[in-house]
PDB file of N, CA and C in Angstrom:
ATOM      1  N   UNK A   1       0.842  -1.168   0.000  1.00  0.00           N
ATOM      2  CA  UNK A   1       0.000   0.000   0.000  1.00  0.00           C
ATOM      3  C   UNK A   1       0.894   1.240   0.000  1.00  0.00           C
ATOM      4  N   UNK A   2       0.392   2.186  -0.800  1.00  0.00           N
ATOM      5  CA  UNK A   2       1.464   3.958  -1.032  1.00  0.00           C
ATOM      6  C   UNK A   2       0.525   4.696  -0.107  1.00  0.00           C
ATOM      7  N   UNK A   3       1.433   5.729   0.241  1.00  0.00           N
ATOM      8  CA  UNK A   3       1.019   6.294   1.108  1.00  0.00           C
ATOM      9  C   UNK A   3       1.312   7.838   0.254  1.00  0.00           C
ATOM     10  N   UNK A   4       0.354   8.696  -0.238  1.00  0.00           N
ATOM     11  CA  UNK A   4       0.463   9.841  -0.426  1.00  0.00           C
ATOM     12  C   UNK A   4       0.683  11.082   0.251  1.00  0.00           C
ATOM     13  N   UNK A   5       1.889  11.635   0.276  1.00  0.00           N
ATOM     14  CA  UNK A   5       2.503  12.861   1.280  1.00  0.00           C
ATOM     15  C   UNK A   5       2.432  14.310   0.495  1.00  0.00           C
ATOM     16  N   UNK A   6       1.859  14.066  -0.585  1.00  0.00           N
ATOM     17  CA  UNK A   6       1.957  15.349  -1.285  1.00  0.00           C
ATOM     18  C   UNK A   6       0.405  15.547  -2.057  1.00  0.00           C
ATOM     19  N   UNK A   7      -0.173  16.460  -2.146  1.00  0.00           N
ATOM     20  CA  UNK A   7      -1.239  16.834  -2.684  1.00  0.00           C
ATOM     21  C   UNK A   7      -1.077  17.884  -3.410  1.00  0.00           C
ATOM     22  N   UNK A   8      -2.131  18.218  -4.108  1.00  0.00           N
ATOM     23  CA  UNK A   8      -1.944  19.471  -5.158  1.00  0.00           C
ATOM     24  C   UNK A   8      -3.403  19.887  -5.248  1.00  0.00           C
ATOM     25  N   UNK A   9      -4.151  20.639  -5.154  1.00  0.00           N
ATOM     26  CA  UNK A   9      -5.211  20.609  -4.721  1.00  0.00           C
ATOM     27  C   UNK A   9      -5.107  22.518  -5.006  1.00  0.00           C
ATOM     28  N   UNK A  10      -5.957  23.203  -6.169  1.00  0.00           N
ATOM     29  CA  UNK A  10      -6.444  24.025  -6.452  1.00  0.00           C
ATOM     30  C   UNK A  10      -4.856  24.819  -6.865  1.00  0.00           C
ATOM     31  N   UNK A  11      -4.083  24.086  -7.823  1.00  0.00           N
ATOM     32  CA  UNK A  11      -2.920  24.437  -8.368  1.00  0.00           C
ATOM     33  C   UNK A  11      -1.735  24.770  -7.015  1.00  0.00           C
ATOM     34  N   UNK A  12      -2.080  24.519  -5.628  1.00  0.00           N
ATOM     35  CA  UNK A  12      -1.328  24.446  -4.943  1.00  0.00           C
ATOM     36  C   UNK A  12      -0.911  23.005  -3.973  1.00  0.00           C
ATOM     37  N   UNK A  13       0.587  23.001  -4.150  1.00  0.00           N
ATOM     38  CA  UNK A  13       1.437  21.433  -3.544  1.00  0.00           C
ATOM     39  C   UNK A  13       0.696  21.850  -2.026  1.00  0.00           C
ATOM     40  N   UNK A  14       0.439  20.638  -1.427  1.00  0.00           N
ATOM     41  CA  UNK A  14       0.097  20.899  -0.087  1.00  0.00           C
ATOM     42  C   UNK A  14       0.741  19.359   0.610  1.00  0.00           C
ATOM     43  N   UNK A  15       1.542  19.263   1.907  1.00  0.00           N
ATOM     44  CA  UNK A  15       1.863  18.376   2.687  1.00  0.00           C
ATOM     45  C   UNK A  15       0.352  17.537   3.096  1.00  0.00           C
ATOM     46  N   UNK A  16       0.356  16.282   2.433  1.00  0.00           N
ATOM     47  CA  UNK A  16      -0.656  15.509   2.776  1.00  0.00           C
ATOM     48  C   UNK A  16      -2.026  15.744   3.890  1.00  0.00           C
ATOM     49  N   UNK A  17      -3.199  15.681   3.661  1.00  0.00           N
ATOM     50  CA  UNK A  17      -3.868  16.165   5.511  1.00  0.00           C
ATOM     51  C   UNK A  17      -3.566  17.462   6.281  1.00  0.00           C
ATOM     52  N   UNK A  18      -2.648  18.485   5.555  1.00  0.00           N
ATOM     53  CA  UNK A  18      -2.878  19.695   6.580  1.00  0.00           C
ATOM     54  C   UNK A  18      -2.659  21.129   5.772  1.00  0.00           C
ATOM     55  N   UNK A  19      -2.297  21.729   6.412  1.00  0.00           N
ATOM     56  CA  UNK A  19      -2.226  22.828   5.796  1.00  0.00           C
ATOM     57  C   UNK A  19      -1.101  23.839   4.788  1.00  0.00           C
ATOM     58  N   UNK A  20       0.249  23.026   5.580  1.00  0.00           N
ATOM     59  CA  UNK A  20       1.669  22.905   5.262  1.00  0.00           C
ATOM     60  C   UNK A  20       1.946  23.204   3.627  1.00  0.00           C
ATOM     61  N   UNK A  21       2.716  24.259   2.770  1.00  0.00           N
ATOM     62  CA  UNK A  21       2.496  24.289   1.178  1.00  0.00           C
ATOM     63  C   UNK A  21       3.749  23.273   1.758  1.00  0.00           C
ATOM     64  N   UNK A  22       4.008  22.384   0.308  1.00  0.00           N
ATOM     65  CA  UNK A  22       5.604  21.864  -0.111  1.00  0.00           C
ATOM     66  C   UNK A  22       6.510  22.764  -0.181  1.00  0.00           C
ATOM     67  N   UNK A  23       6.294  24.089  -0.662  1.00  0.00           N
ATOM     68  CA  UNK A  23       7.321  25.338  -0.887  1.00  0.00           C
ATOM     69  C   UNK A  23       8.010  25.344   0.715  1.00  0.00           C
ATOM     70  N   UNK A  24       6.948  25.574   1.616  1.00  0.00           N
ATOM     71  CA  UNK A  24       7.599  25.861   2.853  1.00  0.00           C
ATOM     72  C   UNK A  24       9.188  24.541   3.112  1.00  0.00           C
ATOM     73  N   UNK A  25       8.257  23.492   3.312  1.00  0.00           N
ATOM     74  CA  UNK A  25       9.746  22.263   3.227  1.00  0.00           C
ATOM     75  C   UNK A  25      10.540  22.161   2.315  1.00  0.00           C
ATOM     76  N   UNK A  26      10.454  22.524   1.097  1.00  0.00           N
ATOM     77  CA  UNK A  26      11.495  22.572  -0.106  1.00  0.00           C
ATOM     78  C   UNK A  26      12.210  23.650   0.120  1.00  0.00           C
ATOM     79  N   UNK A  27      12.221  24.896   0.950  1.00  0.00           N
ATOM     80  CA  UNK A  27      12.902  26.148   0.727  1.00  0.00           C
ATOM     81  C   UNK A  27      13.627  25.753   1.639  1.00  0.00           C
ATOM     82  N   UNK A  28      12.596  25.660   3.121  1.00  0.00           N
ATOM     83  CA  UNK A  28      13.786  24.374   4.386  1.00  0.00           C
ATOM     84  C   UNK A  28      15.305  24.176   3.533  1.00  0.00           C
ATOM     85  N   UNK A  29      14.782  23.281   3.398  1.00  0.00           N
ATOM     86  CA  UNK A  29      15.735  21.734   2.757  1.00  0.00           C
ATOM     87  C   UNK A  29      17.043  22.613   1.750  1.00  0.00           C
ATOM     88  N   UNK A  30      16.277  23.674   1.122  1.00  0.00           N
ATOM     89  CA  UNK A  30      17.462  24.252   0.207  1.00  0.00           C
ATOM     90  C   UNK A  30      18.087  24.944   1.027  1.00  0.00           C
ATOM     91  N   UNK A  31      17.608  25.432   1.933  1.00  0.00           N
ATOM     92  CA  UNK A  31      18.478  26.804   3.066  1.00  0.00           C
ATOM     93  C   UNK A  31      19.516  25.584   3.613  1.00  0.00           C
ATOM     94  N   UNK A  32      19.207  23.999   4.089  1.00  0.00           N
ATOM     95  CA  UNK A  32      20.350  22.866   4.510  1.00  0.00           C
ATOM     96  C   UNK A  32      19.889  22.569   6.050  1.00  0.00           C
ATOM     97  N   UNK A  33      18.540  23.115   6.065  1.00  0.00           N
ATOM     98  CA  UNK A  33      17.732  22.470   7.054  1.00  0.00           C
ATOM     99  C   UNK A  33      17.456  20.863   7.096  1.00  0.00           C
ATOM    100  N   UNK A  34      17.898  20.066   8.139  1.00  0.00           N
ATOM    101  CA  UNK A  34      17.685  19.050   8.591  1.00  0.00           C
ATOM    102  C   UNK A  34      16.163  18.131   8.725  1.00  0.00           C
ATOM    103  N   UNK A  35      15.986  17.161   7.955  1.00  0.00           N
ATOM    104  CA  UNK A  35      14.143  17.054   8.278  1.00  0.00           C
ATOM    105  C   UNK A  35      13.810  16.854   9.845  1.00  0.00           C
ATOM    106  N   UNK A  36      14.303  16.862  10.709  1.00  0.00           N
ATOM    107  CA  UNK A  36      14.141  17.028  11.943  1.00  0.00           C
ATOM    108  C   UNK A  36      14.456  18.648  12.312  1.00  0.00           C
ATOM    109  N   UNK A  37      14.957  19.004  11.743  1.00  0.00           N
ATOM    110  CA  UNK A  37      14.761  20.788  11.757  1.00  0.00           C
ATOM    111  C   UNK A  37      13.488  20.780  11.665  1.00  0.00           C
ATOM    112  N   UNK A  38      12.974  20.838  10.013  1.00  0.00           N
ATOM    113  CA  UNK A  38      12.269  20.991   9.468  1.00  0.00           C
ATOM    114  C   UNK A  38      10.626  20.714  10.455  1.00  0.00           C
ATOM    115  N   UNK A  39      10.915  19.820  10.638  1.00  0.00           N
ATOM    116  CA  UNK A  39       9.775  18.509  11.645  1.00  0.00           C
ATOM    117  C   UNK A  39       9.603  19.919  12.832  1.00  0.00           C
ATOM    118  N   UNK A  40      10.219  20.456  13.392  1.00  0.00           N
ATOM    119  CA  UNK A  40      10.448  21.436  14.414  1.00  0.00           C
ATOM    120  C   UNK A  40       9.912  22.659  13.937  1.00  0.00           C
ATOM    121  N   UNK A  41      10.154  22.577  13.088  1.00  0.00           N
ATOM    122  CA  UNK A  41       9.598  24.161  12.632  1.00  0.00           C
ATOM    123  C   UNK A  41       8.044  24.200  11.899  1.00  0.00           C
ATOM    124  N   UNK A  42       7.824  22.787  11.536  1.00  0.00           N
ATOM    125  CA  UNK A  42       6.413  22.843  11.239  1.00  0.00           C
ATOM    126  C   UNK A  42       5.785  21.435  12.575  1.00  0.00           C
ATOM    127  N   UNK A  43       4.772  22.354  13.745  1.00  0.00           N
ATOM    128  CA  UNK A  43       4.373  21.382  14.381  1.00  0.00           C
ATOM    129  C   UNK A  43       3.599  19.978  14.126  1.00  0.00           C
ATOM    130  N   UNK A  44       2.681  20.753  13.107  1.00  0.00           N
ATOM    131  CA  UNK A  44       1.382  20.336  12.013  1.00  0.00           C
ATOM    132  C   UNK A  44       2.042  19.056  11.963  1.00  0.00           C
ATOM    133  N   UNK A  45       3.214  18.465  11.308  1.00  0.00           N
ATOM    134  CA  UNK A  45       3.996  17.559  10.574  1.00  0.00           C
ATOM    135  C   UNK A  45       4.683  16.579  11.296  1.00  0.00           C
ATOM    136  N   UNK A  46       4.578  15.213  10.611  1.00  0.00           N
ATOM    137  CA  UNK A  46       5.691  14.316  11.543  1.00  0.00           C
ATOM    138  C   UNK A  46       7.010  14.336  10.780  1.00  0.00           C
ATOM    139  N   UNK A  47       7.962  13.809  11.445  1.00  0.00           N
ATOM    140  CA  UNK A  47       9.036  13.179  10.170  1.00  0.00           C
ATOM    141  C   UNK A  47       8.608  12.302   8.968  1.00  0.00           C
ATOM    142  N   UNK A  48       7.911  11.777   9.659  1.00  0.00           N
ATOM    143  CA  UNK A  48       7.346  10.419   8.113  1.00  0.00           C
ATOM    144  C   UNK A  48       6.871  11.613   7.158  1.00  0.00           C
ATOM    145  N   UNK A  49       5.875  12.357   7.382  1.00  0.00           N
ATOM    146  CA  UNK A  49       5.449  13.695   6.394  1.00  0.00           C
ATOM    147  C   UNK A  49       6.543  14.166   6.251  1.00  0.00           C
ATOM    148  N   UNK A  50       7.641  14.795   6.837  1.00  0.00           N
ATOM    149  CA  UNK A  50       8.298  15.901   5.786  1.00  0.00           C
ATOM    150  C   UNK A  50       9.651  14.844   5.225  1.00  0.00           C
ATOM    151  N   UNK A  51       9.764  13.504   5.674  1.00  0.00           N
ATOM    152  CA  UNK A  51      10.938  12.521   4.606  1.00  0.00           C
ATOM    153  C   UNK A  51       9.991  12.632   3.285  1.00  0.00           C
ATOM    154  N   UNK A  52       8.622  12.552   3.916  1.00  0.00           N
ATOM    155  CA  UNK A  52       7.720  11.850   2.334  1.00  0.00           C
ATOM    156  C   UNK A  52       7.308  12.819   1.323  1.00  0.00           C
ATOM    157  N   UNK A  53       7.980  14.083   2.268  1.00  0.00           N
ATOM    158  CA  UNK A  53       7.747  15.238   1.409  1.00  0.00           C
ATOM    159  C   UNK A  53       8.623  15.990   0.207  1.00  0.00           C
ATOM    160  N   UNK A  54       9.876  15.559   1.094  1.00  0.00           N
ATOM    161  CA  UNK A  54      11.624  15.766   0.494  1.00  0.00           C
ATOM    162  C   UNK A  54      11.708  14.718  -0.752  1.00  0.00           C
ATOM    163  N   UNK A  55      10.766  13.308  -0.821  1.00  0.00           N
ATOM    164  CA  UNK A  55      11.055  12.109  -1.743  1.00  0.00           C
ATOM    165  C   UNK A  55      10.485  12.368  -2.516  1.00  0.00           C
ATOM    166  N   UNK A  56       8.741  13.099  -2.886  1.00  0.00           N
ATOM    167  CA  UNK A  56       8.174  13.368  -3.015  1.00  0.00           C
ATOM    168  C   UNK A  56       8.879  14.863  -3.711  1.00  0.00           C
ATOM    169  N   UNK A  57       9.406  15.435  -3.673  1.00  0.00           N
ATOM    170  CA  UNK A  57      10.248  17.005  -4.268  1.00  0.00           C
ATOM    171  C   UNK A  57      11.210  16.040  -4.870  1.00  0.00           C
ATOM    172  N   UNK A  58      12.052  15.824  -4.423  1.00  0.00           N
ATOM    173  CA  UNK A  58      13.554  14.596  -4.672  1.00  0.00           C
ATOM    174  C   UNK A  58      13.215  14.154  -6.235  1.00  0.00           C
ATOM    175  N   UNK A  59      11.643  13.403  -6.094  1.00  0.00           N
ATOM    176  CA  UNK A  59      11.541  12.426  -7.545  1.00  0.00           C
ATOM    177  C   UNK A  59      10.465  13.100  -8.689  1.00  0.00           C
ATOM    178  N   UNK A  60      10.182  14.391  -7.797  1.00  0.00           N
ATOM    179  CA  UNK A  60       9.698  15.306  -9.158  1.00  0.00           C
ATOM    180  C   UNK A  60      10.285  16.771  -9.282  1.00  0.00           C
ATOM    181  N   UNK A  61      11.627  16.928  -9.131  1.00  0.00           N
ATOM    182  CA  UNK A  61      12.183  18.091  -8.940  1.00  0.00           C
ATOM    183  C   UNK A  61      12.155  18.914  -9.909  1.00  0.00           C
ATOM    184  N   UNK A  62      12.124  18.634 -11.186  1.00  0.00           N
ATOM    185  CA  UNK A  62      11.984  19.713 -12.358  1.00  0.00           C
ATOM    186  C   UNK A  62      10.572  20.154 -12.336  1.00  0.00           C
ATOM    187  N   UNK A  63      10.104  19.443 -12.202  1.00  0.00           N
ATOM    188  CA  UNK A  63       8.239  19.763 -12.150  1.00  0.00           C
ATOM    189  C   UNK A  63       8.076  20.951 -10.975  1.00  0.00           C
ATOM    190  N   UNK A  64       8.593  20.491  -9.655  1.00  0.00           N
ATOM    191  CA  UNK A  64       8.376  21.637  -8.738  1.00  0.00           C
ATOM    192  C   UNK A  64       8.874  22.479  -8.909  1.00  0.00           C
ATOM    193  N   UNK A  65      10.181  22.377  -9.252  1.00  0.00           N
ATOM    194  CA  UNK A  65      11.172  23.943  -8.928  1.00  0.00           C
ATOM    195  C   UNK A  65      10.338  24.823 -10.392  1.00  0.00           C
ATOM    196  N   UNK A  66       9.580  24.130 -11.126  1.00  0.00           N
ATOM    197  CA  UNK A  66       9.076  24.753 -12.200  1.00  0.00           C
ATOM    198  C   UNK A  66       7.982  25.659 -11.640  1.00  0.00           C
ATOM    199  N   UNK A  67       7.294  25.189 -10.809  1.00  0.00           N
ATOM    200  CA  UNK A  67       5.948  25.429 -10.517  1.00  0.00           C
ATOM    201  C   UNK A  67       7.045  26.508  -9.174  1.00  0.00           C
ATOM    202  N   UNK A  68       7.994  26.430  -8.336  1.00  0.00           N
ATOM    203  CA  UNK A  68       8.015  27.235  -7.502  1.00  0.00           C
ATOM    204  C   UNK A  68       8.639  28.391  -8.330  1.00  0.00           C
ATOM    205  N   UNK A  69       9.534  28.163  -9.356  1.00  0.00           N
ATOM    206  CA  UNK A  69       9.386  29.665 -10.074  1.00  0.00           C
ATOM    207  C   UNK A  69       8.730  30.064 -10.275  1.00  0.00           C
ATOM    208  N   UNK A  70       7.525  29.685 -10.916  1.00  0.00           N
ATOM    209  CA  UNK A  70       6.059  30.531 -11.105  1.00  0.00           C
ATOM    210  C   UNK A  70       5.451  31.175 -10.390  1.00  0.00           C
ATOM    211  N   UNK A  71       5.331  30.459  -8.603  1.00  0.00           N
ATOM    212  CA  UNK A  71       5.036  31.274  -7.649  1.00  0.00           C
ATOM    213  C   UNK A  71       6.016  32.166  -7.629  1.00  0.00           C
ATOM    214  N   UNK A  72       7.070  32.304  -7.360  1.00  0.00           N
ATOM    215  CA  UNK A  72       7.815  33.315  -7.323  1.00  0.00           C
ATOM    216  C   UNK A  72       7.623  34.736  -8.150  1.00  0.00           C
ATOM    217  N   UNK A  73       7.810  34.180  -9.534  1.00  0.00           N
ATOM    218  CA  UNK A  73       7.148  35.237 -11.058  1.00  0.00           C
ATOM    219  C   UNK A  73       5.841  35.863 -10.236  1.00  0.00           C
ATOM    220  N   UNK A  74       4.781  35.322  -9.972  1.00  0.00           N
ATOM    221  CA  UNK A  74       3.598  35.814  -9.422  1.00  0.00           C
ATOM    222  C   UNK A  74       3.601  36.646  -8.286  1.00  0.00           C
ATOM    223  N   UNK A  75       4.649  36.458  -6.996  1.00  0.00           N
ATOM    224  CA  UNK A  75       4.673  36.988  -6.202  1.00  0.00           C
ATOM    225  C   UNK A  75       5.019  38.832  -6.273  1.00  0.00           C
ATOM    226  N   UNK A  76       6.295  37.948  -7.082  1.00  0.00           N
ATOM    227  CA  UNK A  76       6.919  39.041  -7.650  1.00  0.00           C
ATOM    228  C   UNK A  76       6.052  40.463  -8.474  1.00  0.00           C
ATOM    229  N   UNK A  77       4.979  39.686  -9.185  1.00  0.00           N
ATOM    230  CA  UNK A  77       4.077  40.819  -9.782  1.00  0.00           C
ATOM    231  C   UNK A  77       3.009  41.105  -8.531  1.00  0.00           C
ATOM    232  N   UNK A  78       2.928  40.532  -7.676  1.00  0.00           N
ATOM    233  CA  UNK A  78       2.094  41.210  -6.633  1.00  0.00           C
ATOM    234  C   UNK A  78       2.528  42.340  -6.134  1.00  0.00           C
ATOM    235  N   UNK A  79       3.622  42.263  -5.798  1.00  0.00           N
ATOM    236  CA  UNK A  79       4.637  43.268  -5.112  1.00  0.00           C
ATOM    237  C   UNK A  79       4.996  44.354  -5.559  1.00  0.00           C
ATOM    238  N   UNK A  80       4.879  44.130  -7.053  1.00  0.00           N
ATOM    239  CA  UNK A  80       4.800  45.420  -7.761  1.00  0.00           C
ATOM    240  C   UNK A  80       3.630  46.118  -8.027  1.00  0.00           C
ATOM    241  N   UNK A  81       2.464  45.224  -8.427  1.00  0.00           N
ATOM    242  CA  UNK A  81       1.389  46.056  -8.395  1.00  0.00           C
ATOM    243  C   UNK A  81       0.832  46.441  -7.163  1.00  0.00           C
ATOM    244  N   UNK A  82       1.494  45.769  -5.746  1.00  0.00           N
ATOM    245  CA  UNK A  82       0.956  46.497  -4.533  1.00  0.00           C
ATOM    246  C   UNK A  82       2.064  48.130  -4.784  1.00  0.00           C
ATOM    247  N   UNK A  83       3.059  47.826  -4.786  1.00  0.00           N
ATOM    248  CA  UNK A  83       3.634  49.325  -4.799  1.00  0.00           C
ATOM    249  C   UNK A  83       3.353  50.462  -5.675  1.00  0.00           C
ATOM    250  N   UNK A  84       2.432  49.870  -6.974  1.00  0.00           N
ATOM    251  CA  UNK A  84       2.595  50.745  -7.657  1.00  0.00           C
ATOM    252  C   UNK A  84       0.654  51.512  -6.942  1.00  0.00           C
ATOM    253  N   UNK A  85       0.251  50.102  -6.623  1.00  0.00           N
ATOM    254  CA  UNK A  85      -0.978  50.923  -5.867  1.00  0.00           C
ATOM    255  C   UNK A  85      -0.826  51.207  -4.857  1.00  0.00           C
ATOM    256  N   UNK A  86      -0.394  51.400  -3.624  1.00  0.00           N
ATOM    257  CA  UNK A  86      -0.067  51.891  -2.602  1.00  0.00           C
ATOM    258  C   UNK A  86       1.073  52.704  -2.712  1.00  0.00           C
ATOM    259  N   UNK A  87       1.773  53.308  -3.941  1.00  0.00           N
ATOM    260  CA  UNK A  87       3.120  53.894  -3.478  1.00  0.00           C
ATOM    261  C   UNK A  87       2.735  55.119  -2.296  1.00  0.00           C
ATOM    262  N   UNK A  88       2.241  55.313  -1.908  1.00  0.00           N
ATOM    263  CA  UNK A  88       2.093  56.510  -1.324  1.00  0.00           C
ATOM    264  C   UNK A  88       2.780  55.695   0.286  1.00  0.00           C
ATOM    265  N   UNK A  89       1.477  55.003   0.643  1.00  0.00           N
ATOM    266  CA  UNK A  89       2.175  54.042   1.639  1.00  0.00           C
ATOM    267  C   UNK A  89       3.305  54.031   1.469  1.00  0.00           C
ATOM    268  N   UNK A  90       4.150  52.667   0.912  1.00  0.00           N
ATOM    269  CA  UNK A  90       5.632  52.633   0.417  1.00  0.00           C
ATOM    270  C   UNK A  90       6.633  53.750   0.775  1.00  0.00           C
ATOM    271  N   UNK A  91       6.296  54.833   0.749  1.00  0.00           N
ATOM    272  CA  UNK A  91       7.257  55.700   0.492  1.00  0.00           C
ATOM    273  C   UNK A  91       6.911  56.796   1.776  1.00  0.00           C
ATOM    274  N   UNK A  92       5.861  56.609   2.497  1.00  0.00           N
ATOM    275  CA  UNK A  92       5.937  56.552   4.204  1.00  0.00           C
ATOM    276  C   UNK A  92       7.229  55.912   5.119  1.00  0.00           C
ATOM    277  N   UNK A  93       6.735  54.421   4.710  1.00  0.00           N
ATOM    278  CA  UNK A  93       7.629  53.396   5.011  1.00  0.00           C
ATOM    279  C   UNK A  93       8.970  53.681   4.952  1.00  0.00           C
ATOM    280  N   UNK A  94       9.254  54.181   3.719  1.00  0.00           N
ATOM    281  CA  UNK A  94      10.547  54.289   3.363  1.00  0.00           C
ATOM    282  C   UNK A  94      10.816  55.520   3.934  1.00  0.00           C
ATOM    283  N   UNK A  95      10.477  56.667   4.219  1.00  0.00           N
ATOM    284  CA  UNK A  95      10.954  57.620   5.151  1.00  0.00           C
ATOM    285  C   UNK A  95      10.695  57.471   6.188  1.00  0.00           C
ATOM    286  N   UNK A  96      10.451  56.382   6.846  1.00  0.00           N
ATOM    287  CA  UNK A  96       9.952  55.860   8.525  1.00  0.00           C
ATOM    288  C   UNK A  96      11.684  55.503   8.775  1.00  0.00           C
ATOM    289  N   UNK A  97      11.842  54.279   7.746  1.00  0.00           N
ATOM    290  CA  UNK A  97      12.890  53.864   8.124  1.00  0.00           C
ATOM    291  C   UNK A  97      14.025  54.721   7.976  1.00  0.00           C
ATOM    292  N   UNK A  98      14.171  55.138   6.907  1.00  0.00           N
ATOM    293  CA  UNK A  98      15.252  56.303   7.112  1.00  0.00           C
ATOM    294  C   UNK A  98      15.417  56.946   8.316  1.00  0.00           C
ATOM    295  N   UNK A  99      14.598  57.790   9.197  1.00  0.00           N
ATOM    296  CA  UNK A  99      14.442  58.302  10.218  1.00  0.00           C
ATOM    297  C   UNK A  99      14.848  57.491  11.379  1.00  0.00           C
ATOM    298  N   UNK A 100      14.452  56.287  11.028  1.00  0.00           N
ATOM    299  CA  UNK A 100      14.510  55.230  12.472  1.00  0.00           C
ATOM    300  C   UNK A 100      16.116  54.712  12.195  1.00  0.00           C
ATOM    301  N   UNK A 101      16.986  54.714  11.177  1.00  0.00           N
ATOM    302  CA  UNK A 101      18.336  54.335  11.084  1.00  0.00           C
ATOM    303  C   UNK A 101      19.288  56.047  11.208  1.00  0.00           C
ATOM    304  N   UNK A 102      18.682  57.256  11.088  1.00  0.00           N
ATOM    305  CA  UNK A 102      19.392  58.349  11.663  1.00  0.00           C
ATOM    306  C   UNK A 102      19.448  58.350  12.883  1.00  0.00           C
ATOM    307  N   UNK A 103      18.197  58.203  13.802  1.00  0.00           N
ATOM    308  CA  UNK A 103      18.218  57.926  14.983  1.00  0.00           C
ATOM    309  C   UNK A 103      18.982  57.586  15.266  1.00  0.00           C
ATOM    310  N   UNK A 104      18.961  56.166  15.129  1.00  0.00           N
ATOM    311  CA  UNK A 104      19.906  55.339  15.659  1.00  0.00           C
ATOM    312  C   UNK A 104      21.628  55.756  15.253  1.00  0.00           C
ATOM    313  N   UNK A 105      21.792  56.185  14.904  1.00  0.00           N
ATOM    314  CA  UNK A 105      23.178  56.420  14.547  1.00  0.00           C
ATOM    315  C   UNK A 105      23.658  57.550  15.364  1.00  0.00           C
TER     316      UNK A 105
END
């Protein structure tokens, strides 16, 4: 009997039964996080989930890292069209911090 650790469910990878994306444990794993790191940093998860998650990335790796560039591409245009609609915000922000690193100096 297989035991499925990975889902995909409305164009997003999801860790079997919870809420967990695969991105979160695949970025883990690339930063050289330990799956017992990993296991630690997501409570949700056992080890059996995030080994079955890494084997599961491991034996479809062109497929994901495909699909996590895309999120990325997407994010990436969020971020711009939030700034370009909020620049006003943005550029609060950005003279907040300025102010808060003169301070400090």
């Amino acid at each position: 009997m297989t035991k499925e650790y990975v889902e995909q469910k409305d164009g997003t990878y999801r860790i079997g039964g919870t809420r967990v994306s695969l991105d979160s444990v695949v970025y883990a794993y690339r930063r050289g996080a330990s799956p017992e790191s990993i296991e630690r940093s997501f409570p949700s998860l056992t080890l059996e989930q995030v080994h079955g998650a890494l084997a599961f990335y491991l034996s479809h790796q062109t497929e994901v890292d495909r699909y996590l560039v895309q999120g990325e591409k997407e994010f990436e245009g969020l971020q711009e069209t939030s700034h370009e609609t909020h620049s006003d915000w943005y550029e609060k922000l950005r003279r907040a911090r300025e102010e808060t690193l003169t301070s400090q100096s």
